[in-house]
N, C-alpha and C. Protein backbone atom coordinates (compact mmCIF):
# COMPACT_ATOMS: atom_id res chain seq x y z
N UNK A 1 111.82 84.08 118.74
CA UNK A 1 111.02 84.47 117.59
C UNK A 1 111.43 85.88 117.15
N UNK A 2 111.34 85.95 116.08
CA UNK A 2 111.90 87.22 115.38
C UNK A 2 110.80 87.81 114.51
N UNK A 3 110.61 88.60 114.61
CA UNK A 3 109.18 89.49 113.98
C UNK A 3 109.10 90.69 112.53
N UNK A 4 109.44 90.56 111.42
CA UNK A 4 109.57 91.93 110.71
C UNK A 4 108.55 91.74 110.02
N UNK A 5 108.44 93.20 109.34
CA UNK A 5 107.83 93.95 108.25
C UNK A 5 108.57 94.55 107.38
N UNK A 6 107.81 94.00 106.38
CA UNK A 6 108.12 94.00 104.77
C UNK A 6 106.54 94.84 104.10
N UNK A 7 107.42 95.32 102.99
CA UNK A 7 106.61 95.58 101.86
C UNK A 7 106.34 94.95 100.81
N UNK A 8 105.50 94.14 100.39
CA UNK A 8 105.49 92.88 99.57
C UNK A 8 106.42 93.31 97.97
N UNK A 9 106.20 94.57 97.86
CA UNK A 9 106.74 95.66 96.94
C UNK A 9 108.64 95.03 96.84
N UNK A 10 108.97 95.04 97.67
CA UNK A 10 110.40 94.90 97.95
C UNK A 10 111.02 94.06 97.94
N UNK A 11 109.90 92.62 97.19
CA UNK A 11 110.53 91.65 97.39
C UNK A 11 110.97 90.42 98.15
N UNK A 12 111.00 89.37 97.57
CA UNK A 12 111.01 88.56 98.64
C UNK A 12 112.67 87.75 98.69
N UNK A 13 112.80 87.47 100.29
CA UNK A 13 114.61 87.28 100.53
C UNK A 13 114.18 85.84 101.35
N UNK A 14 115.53 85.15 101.59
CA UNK A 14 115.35 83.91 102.33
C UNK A 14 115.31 84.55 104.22
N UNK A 15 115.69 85.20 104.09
CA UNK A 15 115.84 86.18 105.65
C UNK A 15 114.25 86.16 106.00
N UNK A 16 113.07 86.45 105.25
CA UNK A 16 111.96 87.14 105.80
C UNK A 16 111.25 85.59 106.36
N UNK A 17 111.96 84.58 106.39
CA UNK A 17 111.43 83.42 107.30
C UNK A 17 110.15 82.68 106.80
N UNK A 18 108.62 82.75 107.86
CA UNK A 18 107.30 82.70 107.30
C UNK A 18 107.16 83.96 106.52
N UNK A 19 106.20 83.94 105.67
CA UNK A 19 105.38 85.58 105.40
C UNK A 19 104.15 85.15 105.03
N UNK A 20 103.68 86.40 106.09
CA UNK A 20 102.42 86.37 105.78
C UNK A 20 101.84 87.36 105.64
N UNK A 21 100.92 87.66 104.87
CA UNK A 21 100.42 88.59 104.06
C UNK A 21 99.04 89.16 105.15
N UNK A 22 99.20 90.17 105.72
CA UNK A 22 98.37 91.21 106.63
C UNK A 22 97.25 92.19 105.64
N UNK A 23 96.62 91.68 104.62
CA UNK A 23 96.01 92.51 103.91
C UNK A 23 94.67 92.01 103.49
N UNK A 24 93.69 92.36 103.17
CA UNK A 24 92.14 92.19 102.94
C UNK A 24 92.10 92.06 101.13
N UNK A 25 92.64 92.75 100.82
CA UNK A 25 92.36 92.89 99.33
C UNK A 25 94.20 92.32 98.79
N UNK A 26 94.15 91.54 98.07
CA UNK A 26 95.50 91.32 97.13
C UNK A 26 96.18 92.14 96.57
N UNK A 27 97.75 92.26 96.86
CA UNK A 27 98.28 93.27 96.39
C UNK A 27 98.18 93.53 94.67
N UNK A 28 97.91 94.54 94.11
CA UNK A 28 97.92 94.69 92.57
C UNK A 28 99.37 94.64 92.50
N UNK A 29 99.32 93.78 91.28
CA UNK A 29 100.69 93.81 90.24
C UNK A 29 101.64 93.07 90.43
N UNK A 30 100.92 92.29 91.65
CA UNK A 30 101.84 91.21 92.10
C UNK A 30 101.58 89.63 91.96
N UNK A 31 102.08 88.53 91.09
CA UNK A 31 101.48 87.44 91.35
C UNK A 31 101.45 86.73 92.72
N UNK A 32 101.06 85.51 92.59
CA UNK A 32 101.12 84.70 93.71
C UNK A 32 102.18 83.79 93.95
N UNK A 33 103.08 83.32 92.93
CA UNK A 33 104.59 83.21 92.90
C UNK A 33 105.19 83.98 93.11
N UNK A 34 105.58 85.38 92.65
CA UNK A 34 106.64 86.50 92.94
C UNK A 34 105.98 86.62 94.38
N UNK A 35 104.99 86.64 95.06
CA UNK A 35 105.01 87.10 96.12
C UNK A 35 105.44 86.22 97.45
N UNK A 36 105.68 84.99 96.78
CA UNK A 36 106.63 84.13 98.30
C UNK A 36 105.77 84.35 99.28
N UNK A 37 104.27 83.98 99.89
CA UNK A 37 103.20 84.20 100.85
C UNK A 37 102.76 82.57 101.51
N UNK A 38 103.08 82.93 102.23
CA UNK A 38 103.41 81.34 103.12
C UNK A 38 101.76 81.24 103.85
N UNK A 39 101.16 81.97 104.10
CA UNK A 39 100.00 82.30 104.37
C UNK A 39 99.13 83.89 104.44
N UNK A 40 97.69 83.77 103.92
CA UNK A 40 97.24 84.89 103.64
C UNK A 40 96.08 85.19 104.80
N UNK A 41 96.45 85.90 105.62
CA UNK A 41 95.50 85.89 107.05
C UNK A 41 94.74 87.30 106.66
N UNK A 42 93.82 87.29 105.41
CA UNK A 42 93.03 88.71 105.49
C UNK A 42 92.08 88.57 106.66
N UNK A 43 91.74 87.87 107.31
CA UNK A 43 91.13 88.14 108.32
C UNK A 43 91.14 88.97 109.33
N UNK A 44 92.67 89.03 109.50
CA UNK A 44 93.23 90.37 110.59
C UNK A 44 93.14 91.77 110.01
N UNK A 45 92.60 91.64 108.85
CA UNK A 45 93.09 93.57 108.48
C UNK A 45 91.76 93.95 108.90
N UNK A 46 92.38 95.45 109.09
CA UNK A 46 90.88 96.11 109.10
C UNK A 46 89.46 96.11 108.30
N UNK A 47 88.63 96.07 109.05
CA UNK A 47 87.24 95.84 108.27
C UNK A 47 86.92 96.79 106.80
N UNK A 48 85.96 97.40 105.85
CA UNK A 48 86.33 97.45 104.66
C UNK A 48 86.17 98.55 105.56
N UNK A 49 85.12 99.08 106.16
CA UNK A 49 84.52 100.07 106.73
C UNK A 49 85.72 100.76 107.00
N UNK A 50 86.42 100.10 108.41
CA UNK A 50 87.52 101.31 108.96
C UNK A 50 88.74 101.33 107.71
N UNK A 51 89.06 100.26 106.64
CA UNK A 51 90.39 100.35 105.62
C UNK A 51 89.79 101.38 104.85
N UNK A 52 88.94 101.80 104.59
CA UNK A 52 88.16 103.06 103.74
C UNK A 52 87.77 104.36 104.53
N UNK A 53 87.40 104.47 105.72
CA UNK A 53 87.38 105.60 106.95
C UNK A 53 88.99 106.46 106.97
N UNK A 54 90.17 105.25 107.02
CA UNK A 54 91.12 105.84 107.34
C UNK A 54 91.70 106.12 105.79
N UNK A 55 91.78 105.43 104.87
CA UNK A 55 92.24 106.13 103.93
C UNK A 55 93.84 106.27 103.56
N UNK A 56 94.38 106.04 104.78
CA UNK A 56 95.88 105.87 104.98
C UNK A 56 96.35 107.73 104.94
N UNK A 57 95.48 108.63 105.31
CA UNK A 57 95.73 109.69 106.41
C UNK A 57 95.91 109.89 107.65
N UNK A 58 97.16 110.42 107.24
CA UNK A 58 98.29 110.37 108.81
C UNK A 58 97.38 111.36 109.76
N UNK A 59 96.46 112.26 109.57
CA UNK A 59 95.67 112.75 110.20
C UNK A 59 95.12 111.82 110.79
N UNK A 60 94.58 110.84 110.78
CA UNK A 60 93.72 110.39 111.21
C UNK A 60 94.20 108.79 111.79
N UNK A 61 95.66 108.41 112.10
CA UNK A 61 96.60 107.86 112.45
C UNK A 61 95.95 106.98 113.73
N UNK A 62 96.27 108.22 114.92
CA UNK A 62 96.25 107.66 116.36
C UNK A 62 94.46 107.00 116.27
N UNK A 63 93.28 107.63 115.90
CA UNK A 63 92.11 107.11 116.05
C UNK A 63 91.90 105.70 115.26
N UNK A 64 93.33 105.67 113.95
CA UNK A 64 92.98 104.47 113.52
C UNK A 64 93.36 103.33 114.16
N UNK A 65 94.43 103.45 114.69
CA UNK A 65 95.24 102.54 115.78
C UNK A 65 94.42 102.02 116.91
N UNK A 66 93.51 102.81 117.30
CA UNK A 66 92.51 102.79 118.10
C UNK A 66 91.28 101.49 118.06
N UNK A 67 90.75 102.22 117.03
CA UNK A 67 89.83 101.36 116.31
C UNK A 67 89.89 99.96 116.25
N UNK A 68 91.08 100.11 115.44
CA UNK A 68 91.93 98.92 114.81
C UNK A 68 91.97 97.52 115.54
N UNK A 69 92.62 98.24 116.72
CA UNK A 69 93.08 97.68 118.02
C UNK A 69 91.78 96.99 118.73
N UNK A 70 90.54 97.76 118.94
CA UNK A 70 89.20 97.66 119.23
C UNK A 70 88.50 96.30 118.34
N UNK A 71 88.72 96.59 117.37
CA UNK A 71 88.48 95.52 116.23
C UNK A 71 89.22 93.83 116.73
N UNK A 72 90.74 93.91 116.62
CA UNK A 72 91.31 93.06 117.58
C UNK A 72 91.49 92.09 118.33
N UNK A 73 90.50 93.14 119.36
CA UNK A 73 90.19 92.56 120.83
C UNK A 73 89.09 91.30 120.31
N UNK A 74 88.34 91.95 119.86
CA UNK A 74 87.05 91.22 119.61
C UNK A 74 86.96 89.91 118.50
N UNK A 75 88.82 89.32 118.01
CA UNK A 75 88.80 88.85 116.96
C UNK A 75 89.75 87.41 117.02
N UNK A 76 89.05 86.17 116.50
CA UNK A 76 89.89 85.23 117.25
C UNK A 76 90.54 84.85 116.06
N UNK A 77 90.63 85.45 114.87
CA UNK A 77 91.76 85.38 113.89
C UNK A 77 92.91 85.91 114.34
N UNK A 78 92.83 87.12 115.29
CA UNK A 78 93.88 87.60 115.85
C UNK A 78 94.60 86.87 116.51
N UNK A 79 93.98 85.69 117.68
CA UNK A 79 94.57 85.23 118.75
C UNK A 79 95.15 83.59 117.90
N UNK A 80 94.37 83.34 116.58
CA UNK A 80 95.46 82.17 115.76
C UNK A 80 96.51 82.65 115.19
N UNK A 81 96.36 83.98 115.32
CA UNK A 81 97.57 84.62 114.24
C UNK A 81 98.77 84.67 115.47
N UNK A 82 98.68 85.00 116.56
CA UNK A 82 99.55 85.10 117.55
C UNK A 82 100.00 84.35 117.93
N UNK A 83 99.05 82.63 117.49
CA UNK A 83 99.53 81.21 117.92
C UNK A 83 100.63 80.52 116.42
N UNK A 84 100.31 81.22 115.73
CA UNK A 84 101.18 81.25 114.31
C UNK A 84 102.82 81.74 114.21
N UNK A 85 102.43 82.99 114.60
CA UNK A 85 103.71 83.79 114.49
C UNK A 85 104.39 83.65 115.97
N UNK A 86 104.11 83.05 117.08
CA UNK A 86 104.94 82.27 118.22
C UNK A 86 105.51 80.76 117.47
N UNK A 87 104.78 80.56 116.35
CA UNK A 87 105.32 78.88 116.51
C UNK A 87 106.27 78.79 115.44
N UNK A 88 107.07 79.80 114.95
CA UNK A 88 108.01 80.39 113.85
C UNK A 88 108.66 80.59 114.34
N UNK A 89 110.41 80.49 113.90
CA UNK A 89 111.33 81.46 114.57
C UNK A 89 111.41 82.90 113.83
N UNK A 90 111.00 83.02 112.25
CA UNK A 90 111.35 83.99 111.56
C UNK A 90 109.54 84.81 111.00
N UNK A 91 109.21 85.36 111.12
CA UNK A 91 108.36 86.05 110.67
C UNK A 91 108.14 87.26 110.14
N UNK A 92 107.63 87.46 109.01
CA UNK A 92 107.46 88.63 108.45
C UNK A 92 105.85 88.89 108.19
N UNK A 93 106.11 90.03 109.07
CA UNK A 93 104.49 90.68 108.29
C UNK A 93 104.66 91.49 106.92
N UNK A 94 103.90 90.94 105.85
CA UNK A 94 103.68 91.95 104.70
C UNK A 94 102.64 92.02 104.50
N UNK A 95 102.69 93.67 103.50
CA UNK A 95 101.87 94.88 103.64
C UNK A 95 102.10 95.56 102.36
N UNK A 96 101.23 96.34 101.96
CA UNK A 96 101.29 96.35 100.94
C UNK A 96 100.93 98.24 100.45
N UNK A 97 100.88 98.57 101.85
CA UNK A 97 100.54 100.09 101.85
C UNK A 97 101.62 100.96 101.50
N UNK A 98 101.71 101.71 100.49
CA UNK A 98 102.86 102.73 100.28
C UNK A 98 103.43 103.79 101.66
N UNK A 99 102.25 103.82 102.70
CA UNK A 99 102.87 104.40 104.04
C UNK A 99 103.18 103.38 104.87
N UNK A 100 104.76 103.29 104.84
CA UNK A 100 105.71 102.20 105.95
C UNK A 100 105.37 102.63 107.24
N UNK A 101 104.95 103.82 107.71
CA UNK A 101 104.53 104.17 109.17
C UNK A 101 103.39 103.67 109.64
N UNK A 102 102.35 104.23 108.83
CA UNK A 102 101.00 104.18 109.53
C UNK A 102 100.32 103.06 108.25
N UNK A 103 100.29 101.86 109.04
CA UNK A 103 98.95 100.91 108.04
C UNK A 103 99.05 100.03 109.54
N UNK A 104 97.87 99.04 108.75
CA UNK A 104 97.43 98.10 109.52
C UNK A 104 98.93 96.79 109.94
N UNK A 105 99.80 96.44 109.61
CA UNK A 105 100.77 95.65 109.83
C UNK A 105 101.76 96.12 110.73
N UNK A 106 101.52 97.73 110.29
CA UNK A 106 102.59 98.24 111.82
C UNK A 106 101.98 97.97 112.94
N UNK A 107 100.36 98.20 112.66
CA UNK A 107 99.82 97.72 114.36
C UNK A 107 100.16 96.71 114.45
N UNK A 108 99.70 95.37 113.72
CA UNK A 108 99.92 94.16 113.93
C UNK A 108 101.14 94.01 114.78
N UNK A 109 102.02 94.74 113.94
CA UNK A 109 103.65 94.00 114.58
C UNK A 109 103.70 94.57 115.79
N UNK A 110 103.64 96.06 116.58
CA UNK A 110 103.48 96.21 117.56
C UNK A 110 102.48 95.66 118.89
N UNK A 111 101.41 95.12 118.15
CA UNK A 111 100.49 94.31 119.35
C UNK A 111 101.37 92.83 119.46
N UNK A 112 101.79 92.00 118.40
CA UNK A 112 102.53 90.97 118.34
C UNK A 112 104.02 90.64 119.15
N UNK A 113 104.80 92.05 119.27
CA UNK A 113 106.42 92.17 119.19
C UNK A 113 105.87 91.87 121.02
């Protein structure tokens, strides 16, 4: 199994395998054709509470990862999403946050990889 992240922004290639869309709210400006979304698992993103707490300030990074992660544990969308992206050879998480470092899909892919 092969695991990436994408920016839904960037387009979609025959390389990015499944994609599935790691986000709560729909990306603006994007249809639902141009966006090639094989499935939409808003269930896994962060709650509105912590996607509005963090703000996508790198200050506030490591506590969101935290949280996030906390959130997670406690979440059995998480544990279909893990039975999803094992039963793929190609997967892409997309995301839709202008920070490629710190959002919710980088966690994803690191609890997943």
């Amino acid at each position: 199994m092969v695991l990436k992240l994408k920016r839904i922004y960037d387009g979609y290639s025959l390389e990015d395998g499944y994609r599935i869309l790691v986000e709560r709210l729909w990306p603006r400006g994007i249809s639902k054709e141009e966006a090639h979304i094989d499935l939409w698992k808003k269930e896994v993103a962060p709650s509105n509470e912590l996607r509005k707490w963090f703000n996508h300030e790198d200050a506030k990074w490591e506590e969101f990862q935290r949280r996030y992660m906390d959130e997670l544990a406690l979440d059995r969308e998480f544990e279909e999403l893990k039975k999803i992206v094992s039963s793929h050879g190609v997967v892409t998480l997309v995301f839709s946050s202008r920070n490629t470092e710190h959002n919710n899909a980088m966690v994803l892919f690191n609890m997943l990889k």
